[in-house]
C-alpha atoms as a PDB file:
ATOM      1  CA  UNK A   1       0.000   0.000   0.000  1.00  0.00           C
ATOM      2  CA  UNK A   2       1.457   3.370  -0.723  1.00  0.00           C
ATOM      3  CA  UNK A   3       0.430   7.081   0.346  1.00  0.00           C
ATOM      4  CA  UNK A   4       0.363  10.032  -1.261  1.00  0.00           C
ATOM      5  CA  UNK A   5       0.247  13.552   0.051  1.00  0.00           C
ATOM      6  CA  UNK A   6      -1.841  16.010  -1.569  1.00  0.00           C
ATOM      7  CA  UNK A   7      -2.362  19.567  -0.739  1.00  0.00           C
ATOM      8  CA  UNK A   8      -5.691  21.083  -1.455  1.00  0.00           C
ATOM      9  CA  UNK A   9      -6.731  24.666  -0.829  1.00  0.00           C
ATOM     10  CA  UNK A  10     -10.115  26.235  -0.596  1.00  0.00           C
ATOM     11  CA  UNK A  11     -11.093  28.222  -3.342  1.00  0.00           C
ATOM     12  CA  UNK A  12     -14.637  30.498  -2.318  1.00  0.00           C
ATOM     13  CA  UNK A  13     -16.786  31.381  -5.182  1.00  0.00           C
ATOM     14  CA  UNK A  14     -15.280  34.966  -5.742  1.00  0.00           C
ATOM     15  CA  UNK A  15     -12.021  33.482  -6.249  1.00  0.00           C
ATOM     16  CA  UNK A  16     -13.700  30.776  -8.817  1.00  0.00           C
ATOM     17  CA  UNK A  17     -15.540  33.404 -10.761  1.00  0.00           C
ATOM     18  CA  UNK A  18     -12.238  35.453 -11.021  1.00  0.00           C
ATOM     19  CA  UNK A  19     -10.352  32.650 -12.244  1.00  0.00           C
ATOM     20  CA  UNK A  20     -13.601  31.880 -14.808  1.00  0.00           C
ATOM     21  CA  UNK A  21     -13.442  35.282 -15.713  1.00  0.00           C
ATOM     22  CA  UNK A  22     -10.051  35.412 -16.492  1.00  0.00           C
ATOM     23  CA  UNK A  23     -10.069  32.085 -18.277  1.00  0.00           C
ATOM     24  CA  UNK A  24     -12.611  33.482 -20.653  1.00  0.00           C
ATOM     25  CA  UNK A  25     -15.983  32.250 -18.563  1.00  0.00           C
ATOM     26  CA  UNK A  26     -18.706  34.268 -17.456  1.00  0.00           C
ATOM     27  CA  UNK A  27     -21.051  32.902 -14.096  1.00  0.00           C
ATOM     28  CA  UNK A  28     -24.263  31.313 -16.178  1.00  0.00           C
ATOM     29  CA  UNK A  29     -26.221  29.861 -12.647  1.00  0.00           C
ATOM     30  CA  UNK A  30     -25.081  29.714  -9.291  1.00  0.00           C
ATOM     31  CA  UNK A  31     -26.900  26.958  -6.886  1.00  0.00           C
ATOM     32  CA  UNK A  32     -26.488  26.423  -3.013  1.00  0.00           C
ATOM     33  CA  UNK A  33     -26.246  22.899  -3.404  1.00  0.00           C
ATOM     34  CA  UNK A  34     -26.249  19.887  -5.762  1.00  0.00           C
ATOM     35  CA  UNK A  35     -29.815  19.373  -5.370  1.00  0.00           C
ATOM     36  CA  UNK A  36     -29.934  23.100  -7.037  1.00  0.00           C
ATOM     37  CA  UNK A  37     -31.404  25.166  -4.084  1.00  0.00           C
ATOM     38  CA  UNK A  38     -30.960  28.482  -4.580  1.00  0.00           C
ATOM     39  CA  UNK A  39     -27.980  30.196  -3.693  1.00  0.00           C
ATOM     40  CA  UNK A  40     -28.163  32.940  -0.583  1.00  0.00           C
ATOM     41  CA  UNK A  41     -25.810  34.622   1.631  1.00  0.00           C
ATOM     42  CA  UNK A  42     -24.572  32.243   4.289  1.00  0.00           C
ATOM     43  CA  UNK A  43     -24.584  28.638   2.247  1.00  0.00           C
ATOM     44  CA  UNK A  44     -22.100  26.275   3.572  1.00  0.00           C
ATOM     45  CA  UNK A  45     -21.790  25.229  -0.309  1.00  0.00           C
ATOM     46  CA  UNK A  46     -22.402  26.584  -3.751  1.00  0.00           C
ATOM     47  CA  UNK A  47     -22.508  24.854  -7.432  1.00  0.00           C
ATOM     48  CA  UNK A  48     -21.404  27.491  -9.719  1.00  0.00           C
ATOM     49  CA  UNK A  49     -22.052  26.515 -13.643  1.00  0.00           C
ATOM     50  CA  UNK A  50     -19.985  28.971 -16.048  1.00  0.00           C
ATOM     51  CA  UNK A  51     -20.150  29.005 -20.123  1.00  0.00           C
ATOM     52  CA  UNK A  52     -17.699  30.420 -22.234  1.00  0.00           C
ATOM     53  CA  UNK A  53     -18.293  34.386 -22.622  1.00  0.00           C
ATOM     54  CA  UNK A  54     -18.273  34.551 -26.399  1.00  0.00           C
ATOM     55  CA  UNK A  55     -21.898  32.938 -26.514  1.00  0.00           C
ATOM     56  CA  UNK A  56     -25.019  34.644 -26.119  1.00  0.00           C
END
């Protein structure tokens, strides 16, 4: 058996939608959850779906 260390590093939504932006994205929905609850101020959790910016 064999281990490997990872290092992972929370990324909050502004952060994502910067990186999105700057990777040519643009925010297209933004859920609270997987089950698609709607996103408010205070979820533990978000599902953000992005789409390239060139389309309409």
């Amino acid at each position: 058996m064999s281990h490997v260390h990872v290092r992972f590093r929370y990324a909050g939504w502004g952060e994502l939608d910067l990186m999105a932006r700057l990777a040519g994205l643009r925010l297209r929905r933004r859920y609270g959850g997987w089950a698609g609850e709607p996103f408010r101020d205070g979820c533990a959790y978000h599902v953000s779906v992005y789409e390239r910016a060139d389309r309409a």
